[in-house]
Protein backbone atom coordinates (compact mmCIF):
# COMPACT_ATOMS: atom_id res chain seq x y z
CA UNK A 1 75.88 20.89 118.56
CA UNK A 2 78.80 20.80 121.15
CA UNK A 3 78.70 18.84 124.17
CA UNK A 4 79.50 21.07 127.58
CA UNK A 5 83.61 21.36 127.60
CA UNK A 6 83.66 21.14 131.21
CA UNK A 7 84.84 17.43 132.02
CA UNK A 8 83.60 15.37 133.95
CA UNK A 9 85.14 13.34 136.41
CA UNK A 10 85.06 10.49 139.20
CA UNK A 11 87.33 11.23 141.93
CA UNK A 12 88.27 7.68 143.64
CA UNK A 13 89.75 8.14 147.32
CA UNK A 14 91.88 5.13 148.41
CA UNK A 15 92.72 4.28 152.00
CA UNK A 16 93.74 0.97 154.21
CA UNK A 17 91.65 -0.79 155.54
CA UNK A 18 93.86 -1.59 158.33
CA UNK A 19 93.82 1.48 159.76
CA UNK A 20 90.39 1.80 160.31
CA UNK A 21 91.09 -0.14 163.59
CA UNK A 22 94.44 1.13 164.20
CA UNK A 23 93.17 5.12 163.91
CA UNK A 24 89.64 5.01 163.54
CA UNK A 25 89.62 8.75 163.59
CA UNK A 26 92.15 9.10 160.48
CA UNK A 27 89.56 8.25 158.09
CA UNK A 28 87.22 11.31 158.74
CA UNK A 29 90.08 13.61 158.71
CA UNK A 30 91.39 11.79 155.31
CA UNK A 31 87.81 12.42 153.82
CA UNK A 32 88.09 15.76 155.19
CA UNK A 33 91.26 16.62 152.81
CA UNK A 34 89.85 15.12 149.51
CA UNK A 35 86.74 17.28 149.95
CA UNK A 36 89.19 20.52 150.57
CA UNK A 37 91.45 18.96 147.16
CA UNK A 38 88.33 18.60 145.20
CA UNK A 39 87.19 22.29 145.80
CA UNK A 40 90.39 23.42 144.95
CA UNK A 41 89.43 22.30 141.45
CA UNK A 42 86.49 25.41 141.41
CA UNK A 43 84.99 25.63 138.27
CA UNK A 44 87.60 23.87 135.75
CA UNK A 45 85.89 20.61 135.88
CA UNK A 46 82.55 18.50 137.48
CA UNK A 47 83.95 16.22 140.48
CA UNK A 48 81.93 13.66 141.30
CA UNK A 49 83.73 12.12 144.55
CA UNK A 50 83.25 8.83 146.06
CA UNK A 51 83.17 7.93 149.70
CA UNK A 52 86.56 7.10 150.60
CA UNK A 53 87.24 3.37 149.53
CA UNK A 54 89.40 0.59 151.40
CA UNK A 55 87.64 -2.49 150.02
CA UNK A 56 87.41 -4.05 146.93
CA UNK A 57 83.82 -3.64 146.80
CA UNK A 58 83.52 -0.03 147.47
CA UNK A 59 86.05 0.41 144.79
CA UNK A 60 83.52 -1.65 142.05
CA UNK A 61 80.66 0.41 143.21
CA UNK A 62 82.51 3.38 143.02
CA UNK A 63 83.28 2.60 139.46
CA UNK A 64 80.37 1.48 138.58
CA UNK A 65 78.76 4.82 139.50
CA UNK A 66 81.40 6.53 137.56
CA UNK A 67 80.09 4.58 134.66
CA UNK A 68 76.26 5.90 135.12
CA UNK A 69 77.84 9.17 135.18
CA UNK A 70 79.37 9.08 132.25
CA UNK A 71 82.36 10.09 133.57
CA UNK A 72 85.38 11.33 130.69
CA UNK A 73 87.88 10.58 133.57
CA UNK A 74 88.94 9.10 136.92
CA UNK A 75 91.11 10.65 139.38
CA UNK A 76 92.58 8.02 141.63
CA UNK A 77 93.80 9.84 145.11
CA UNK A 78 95.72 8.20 147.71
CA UNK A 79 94.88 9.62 151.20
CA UNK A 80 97.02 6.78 152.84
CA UNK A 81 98.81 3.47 151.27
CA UNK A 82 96.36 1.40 149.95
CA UNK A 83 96.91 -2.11 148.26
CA UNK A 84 96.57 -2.33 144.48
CA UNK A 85 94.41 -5.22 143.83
CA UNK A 86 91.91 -3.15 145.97
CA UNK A 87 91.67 -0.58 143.10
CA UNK A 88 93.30 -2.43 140.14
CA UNK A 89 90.67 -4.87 138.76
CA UNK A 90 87.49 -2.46 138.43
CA UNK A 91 89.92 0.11 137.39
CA UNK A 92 91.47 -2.67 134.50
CA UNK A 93 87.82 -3.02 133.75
CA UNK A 94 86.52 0.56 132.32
CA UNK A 95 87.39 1.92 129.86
CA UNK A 96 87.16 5.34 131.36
CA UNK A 97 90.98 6.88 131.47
CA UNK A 98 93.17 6.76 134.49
CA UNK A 99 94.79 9.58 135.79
CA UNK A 100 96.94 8.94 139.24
CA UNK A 101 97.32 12.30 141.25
CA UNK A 102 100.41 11.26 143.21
CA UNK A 103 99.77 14.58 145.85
CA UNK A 104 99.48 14.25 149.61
CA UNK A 105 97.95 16.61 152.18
CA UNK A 106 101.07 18.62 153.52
CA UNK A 107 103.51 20.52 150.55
CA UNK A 108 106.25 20.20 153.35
CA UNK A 109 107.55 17.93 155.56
CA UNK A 110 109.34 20.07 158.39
CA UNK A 111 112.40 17.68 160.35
CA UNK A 112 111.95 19.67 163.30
CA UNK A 113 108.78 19.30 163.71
CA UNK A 114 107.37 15.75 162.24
CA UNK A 115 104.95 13.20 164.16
CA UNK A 116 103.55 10.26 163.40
CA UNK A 117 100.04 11.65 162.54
CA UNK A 118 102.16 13.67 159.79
CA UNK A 119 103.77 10.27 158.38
CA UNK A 120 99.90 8.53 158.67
CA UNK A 121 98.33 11.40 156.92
CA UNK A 122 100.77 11.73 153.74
CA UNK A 123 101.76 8.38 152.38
CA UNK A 124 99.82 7.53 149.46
CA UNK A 125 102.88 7.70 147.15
CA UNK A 126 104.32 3.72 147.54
CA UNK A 127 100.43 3.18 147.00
CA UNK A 128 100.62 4.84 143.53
CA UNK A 129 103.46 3.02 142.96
CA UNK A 130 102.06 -0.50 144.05
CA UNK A 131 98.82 0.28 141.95
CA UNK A 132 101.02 2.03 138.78
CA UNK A 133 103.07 -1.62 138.17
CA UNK A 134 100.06 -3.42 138.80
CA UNK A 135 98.41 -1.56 135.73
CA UNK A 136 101.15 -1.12 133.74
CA UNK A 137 102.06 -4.98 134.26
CA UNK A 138 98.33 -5.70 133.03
CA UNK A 139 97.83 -3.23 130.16
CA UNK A 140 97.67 -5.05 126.88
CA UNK A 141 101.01 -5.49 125.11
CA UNK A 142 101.73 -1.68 123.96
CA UNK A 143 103.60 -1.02 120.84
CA UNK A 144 107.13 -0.66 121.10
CA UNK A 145 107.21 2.87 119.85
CA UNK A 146 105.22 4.38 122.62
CA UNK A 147 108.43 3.52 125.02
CA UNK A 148 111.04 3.39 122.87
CA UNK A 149 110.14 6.88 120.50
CA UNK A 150 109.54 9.01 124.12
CA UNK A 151 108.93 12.77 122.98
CA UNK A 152 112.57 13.92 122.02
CA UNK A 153 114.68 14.25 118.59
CA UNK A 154 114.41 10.71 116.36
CA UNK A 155 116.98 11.02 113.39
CA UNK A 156 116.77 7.41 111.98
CA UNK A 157 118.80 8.50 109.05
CA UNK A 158 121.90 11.45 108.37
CA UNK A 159 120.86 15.13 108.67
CA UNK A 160 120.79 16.85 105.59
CA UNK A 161 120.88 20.64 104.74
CA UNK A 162 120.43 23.08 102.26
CA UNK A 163 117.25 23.87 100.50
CA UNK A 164 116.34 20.15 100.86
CA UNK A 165 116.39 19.70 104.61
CA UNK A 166 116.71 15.72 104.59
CA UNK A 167 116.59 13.62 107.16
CA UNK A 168 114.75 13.60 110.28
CA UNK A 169 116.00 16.16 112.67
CA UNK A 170 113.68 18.19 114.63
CA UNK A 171 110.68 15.53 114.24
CA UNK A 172 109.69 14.09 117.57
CA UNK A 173 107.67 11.13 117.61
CA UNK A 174 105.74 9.04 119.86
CA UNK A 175 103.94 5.32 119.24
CA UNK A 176 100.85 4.57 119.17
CA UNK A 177 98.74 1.30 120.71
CA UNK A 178 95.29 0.40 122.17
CA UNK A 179 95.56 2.74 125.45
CA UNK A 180 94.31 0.76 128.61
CA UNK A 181 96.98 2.27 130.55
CA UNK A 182 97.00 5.52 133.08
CA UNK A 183 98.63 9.08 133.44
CA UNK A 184 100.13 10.30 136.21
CA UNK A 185 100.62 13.75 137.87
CA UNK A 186 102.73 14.05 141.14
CA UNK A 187 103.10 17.46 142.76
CA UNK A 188 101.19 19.82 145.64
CA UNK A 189 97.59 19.76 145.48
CA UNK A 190 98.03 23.28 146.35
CA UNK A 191 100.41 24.53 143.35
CA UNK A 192 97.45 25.68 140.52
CA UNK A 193 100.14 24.78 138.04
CA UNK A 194 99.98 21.10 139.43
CA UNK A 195 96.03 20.89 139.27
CA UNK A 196 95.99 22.70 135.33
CA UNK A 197 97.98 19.51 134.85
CA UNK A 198 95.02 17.19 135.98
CA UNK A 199 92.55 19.57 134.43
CA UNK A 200 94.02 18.88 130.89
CA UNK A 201 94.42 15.32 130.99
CA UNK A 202 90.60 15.38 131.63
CA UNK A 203 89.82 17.32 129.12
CA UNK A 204 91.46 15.39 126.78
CA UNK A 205 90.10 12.59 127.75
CA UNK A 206 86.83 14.36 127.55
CA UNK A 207 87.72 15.25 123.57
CA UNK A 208 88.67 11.56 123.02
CA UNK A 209 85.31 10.39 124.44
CA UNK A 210 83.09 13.25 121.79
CA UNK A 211 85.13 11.71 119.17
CA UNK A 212 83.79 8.60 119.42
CA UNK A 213 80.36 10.36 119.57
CA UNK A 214 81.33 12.90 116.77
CA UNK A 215 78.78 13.30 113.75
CA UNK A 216 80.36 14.67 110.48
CA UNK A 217 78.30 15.97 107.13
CA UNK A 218 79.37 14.87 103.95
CA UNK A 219 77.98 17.49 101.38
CA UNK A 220 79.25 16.19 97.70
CA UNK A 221 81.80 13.47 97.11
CA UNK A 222 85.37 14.07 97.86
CA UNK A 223 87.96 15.47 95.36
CA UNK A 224 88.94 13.02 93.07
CA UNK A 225 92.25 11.66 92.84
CA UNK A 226 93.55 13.60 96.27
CA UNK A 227 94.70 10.16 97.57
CA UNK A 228 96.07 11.91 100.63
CA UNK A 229 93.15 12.33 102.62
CA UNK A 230 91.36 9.37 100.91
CA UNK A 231 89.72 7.08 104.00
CA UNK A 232 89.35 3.62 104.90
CA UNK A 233 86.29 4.35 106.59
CA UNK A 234 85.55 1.67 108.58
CA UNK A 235 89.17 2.24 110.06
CA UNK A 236 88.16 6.06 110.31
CA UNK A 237 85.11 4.78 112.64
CA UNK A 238 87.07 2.23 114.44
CA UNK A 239 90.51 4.18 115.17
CA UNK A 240 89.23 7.81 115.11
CA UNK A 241 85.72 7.84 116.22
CA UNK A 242 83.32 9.97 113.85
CA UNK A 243 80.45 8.61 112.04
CA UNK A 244 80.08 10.36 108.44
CA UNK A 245 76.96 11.59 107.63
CA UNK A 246 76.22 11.79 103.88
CA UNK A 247 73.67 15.05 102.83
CA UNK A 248 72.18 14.52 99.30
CA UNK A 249 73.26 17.87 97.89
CA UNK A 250 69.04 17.92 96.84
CA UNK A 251 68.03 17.99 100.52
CA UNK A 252 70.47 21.12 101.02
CA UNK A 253 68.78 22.77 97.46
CA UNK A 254 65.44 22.20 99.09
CA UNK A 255 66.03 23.55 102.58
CA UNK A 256 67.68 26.37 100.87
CA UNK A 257 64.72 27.28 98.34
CA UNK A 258 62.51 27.00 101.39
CA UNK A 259 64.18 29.30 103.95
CA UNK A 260 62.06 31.41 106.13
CA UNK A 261 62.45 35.44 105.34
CA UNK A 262 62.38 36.45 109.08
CA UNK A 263 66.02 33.57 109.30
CA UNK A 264 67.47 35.43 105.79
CA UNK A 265 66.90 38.83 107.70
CA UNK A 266 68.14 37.68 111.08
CA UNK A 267 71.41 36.13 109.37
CA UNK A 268 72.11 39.01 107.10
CA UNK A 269 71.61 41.30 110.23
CA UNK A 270 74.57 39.35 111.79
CA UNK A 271 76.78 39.55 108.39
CA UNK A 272 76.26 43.50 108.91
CA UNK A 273 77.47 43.14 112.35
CA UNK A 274 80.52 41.63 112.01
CA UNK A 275 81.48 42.33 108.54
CA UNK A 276 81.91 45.45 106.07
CA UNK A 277 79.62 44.39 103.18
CA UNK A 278 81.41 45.47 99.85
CA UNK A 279 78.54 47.43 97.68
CA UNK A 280 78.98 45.54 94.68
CA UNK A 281 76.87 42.37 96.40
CA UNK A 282 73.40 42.52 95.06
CA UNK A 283 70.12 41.82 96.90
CA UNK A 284 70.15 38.35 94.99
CA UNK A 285 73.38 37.68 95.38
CA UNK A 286 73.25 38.31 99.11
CA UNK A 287 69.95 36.21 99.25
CA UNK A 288 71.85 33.19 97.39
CA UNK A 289 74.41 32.89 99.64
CA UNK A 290 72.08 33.36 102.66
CA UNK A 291 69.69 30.95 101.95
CA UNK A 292 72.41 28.01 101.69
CA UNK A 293 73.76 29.31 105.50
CA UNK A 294 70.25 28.29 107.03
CA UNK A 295 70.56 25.32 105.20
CA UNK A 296 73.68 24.27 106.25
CA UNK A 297 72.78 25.59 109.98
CA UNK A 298 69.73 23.69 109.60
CA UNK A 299 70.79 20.04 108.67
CA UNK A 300 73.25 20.78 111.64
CA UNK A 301 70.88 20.94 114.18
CA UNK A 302 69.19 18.05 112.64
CA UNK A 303 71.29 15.74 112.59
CA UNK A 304 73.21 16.80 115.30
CA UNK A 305 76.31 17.11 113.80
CA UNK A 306 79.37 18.16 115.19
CA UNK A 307 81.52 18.86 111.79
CA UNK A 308 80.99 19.31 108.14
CA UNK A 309 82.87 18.73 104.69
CA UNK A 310 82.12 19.76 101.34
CA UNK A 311 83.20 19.87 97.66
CA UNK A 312 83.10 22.73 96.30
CA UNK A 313 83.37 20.32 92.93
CA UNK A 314 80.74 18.78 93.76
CA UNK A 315 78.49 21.90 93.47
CA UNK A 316 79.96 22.89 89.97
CA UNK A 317 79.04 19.83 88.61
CA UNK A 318 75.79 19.12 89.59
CA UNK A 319 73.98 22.53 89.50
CA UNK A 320 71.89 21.70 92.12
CA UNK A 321 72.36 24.06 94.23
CA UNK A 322 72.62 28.01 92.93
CA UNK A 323 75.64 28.68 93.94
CA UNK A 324 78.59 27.43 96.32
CA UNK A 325 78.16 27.50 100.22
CA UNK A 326 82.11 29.10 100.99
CA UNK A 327 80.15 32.19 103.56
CA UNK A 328 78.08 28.67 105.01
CA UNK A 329 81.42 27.23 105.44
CA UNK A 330 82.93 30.09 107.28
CA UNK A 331 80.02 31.44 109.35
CA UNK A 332 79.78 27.10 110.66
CA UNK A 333 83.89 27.43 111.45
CA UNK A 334 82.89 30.41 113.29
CA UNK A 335 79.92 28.91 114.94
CA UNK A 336 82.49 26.52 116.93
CA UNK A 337 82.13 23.45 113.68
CA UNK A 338 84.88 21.22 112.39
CA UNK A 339 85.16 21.70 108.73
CA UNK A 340 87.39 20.14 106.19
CA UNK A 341 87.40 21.23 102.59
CA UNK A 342 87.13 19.11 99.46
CA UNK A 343 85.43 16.18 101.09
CA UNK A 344 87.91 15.54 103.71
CA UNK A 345 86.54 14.14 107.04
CA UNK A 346 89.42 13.91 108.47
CA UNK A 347 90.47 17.48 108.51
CA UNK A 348 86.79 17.79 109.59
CA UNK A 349 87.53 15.50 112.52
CA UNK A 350 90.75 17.38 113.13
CA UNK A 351 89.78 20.90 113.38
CA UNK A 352 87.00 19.59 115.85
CA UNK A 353 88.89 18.18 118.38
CA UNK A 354 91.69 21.11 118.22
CA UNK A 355 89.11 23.66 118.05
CA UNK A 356 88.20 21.91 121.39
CA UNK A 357 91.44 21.52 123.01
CA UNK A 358 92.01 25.31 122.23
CA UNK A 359 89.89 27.27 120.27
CA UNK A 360 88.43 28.84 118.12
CA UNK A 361 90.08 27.03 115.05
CA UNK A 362 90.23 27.06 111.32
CA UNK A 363 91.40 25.38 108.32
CA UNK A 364 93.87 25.94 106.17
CA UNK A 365 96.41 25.03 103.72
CA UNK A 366 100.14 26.00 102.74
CA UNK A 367 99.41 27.32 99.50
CA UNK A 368 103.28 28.97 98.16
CA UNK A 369 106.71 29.34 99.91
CA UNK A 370 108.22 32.74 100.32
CA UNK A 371 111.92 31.05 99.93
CA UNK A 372 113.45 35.04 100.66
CA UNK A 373 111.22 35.79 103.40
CA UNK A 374 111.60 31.95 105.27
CA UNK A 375 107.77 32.06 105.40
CA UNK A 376 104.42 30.42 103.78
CA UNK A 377 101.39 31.90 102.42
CA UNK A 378 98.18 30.24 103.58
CA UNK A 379 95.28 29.79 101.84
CA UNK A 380 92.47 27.84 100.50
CA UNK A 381 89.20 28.25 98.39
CA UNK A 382 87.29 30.82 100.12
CA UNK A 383 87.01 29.27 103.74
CA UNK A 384 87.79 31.02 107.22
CA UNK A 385 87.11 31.30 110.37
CA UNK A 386 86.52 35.12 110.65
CA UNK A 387 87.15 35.07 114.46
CA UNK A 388 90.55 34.37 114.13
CA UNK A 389 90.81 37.55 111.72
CA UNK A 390 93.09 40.22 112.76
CA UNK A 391 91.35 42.93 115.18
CA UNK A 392 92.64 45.90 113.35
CA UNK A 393 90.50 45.28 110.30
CA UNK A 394 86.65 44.14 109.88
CA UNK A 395 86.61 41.28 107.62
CA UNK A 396 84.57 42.33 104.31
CA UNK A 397 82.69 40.34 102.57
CA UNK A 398 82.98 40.11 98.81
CA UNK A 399 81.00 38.95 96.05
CA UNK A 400 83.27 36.66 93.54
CA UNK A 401 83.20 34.16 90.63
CA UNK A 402 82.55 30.56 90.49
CA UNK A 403 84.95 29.54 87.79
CA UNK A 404 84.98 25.67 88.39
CA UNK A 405 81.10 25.10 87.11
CA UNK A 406 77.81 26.80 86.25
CA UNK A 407 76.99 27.99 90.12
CA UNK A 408 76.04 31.45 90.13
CA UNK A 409 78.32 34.67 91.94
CA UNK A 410 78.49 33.88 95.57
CA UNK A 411 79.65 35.70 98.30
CA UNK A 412 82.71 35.33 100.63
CA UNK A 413 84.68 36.41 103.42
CA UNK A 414 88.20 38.33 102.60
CA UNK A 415 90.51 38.82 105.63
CA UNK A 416 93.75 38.15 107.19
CA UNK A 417 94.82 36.31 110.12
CA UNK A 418 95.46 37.71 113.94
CA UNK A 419 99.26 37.30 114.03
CA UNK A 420 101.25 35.67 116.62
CA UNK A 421 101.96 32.36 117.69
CA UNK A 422 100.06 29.24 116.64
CA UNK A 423 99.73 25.64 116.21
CA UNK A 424 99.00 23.67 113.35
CA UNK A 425 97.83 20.00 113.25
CA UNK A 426 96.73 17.33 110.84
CA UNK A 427 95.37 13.78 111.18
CA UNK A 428 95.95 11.83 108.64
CA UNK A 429 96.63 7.82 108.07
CA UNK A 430 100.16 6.51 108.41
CA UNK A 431 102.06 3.68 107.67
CA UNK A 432 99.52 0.22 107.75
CA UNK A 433 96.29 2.04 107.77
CA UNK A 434 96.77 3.42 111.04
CA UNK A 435 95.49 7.42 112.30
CA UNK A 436 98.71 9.44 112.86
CA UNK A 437 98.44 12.90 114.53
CA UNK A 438 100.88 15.59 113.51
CA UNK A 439 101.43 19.15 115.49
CA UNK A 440 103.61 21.99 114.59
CA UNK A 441 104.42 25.48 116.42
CA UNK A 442 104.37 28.62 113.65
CA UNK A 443 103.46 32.20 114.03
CA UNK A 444 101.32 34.11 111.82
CA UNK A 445 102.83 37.08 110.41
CA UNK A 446 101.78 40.78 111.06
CA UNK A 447 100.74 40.97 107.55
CA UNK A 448 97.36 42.96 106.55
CA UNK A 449 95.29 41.86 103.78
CA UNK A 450 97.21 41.71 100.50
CA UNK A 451 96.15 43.89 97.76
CA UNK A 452 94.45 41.80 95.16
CA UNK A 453 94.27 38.60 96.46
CA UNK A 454 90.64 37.66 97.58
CA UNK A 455 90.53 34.86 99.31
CA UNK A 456 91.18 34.29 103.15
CA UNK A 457 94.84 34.79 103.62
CA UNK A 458 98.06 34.95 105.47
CA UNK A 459 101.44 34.43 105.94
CA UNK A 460 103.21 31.97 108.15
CA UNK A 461 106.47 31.42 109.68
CA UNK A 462 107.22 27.89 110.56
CA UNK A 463 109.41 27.55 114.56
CA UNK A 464 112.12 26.25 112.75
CA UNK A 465 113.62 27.17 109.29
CA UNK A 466 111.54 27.04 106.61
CA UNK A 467 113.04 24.62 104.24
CA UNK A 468 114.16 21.61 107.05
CA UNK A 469 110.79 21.91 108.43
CA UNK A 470 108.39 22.00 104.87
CA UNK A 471 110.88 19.18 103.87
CA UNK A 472 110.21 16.90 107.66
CA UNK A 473 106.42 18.00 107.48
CA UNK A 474 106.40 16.07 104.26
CA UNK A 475 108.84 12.80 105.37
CA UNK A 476 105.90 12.67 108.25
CA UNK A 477 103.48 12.14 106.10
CA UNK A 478 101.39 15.56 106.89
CA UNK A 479 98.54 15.57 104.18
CA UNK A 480 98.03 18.96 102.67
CA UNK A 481 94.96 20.10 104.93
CA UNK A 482 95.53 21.81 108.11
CA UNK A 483 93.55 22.60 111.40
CA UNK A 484 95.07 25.94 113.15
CA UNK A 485 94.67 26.99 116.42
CA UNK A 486 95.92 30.21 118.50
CA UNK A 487 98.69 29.70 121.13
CA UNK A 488 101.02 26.33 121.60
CA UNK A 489 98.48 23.42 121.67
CA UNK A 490 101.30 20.73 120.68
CA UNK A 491 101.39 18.96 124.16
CA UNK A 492 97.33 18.83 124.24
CA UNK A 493 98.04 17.28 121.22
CA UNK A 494 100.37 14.94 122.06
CA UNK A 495 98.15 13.90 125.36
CA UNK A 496 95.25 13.32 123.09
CA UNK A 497 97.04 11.05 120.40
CA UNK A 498 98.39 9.19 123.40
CA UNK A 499 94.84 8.34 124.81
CA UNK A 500 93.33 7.44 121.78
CA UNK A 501 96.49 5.39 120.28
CA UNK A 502 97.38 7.34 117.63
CA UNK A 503 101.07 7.64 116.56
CA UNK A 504 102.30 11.27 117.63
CA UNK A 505 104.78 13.58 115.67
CA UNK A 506 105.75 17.01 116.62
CA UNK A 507 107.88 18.64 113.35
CA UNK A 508 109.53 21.43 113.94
């Protein structure tokens, strides 16, 4: 289902030619040091290193290789100056994303004790610059928001107050454009601080890549007349990346009337593990629910997908099915699946890719505001992700009522969330059609389950206060799904909107 998160990526060692008359021995001892930098990566991502290059044509081939690899990234690493239009062209070329190390061999340069070989060995950095203009010179025209809206306060309009919270403040914002551009990380090779810098640029650009290869189910038509999360799906393909995968709702009935007893047994073992199983569920009730996990798990692996949607609408209406898939749902979140509720993809899409910059992830929804308490209650149908329940109490599983059509009793997860901090996205379309990406810092509340309310649940409390931020959530355009992850995930975010051209907002 998921691709291997470990990145992979080209490692492109520049040097001058010129020197390899002038100190023929400084390129060994320059190859030398980008074998020791590449180590120093361990485990975090795949290096696949060239031979130092000082020609144009070891650069192309170099590339090219990159290409066969599949490569999510390139690291381009000066050992010495090196001219740009060396590099630039075959880099200008591939689409694969850019990310200029500006590092050198020493951390320090001591004055009372600096020679020439020092000097020769550690001046790559006017060759990052030479090569930086170059690309930035030859980048297609970017939109004027991604240099004039740089991550920082935008308050187009007057700050309001009170309950309302108008205005702008505390929304940062960044443009969006075709990215044929770089990144670029200067600092010590040595400093692991430095290097988790690289690492996450390549994993983003790994994330941005499986987007474009990302498979999402369709189960049931989307919610009528919820215009927010209504798609332009061509532009969805084009600007986001997923292909949607529509599953006739019969092919799930089938699957599901046809499921093996030895993969019921195996799958209600694992509820029994992980979950308290509340004694009112019945043997058919159990088996009901069951049988529509191994479907769901078994169109997955099928046809390959990545993410999944359904309405549970759709499922009231048409009676195919016996009753509604919400366990399916939540046992596929937990499995490591995107999932958007209601027919929305592009929650689908979003709790994918943040589930993959840090997860595990969920989905969610602000359901009611706590106006006294400066906090939300978060909910939705009967969806979770039970790993992100709180530790203190075993999620139990419940058997409830299917009030919105003829589907029989099904069963479903009741818990609460682990509290502390958190992140919540959304992706969404913006202004002219185009895929905006917003992020948010919260914290989940230390709240057990509440008494009498069955469906997943928690309470939230937003970074900033409650009011100016639900009021600038809205003026952003957030829709009304949510992906959720654990810990602050908001500059991931913000690197992987910027790769894939996507406008950027951070509300707080």
């Amino acid at each position: 289902m998921k691709p291997s998160e470990k990145p992979r990526v080209g490692l492109l060692p520049l040097m001058l030619k010129l020197y390899d008359k002038a100190y023929p021995e400084l390129k060994a001892k320059q190859r030398r040091f980008a074998a020791e930098l590449a180590r120093a990566f361990g485990d975090d991502i795949d290096i696949e290193a060239a031979d130092v290059c000082n020609t144009r044509e070891a650069v192309d081939d170099a590339i090219r290789g990159f290409e066969r690899a599949d490569a999510d990234a390139i690291i381009v690493l000066f050992l010495t100056y090196a001219p740009s239009m060396i590099a630039a062209p075959a880099l200008l070329r591939t689409p694969i994303p850019k990310i200029l190390f500006n590092t050198q061999k020493l951390e320090a340069l001591d004055p009372g004790n600096l020679k020439v070989e020092h000097i020769l060995e550690n001046h790559g950095m006017h060759g990052v610059q030479d090569l930086a203009n170059v690309l930035r010179r030859s980048a297609p025209l970017y939109d004027p928001g991604r240099l004039s809206l740089l991550p920082g306060p935008v308050r187009p309009g007057p700050e309001g107050g009170g309950h309302g919270g108008g205005g702008t403040s505390g929304i940062c914002a960044e443009g969006g454009a075709p990215y044929r551009g770089f990144e670029i990380v200067t600092g010590p090779w040595q400093d692991a601080a430095v290097r988790a810098d690289v690492v996450l640029w390549a994993k983003v650009a790994k994330i941005a890549k499986d987007l474009r290869r990302c498979r999402i189910g369709m189960f049931g038509a989307p919610f009528e007349g919820m215009g927010d999360f209504g798609l332009d799906e061509t532009a969805f393909r084009m600007q986001v990346g997923p292909e949607i995968v529509r599953v006739p709702l019969t092919r799930l009935a089938s699957l599901a009337a046809s499921a093996p007893g030895k993969a019921l047994r195996e799958a209600e073992a694992e509820l029994r593990r992980n979950f308290d199983v509340d004694p009112k569920i019945g043997r058919a009730d159990m088996v009901r629910s069951l049988k529509l996990l191994y479907a769901f798990r078994k169109i997955a692996s099928d046809e390959k997908l990545d993410a999944l949607t359904l309405n549970f609408v759709s499922f009231g209406e048409s009676g195919i099915c016996e009753t509604v898939p919400f366990l399916a749902a939540s046992m596929m979140l937990a499995d490591g699946y995107g999932y958007g509720g209601e027919g929305d993809a592009a929650s689908a899409a979003c709790v994918y890719m943040m589930g993959r910059l840090r997860g595990p992830a969920d989905f969610t929804e602000m359901f009611s505001m706590d106006f006294a308490g400066g906090r939300i209650y978060m909910a939705h149908m009967a969806e979770c992700n039970w790993r992100m329940g709180r530790p203190s109490e075993r999620p139990r599983l419940i058997l409830r009522e299917f009030k919105y059509g003829e589907c029989k009793p099904y069963v479903a997860l009741r818990q609460s969330c682990r509290p502390g901090p958190v992140t919540l996205a959304n992706l969404t379309t913006g202004p002219g059609g185009r895929f905006q990406l917003i992020a948010a810092r919260a914290g989940v509340e230390d709240v057990p389950p509440v008494a009498g309310q069955d469906t997943p649940h928690f309470f939230l409390r937003p970074a900033g206060d409650l009011c100016g931020f639900l009021s600038r959530y809205s003026e952003a355009g957030g829709s009304h799904h949510l992906a959720m992850v654990f810990g602050d995930a908001v500059e991931p975010a913000r690197r992987l909107a910027r790769l894939t051209g996507w406008p950027f907002c951070a509300v707080a």
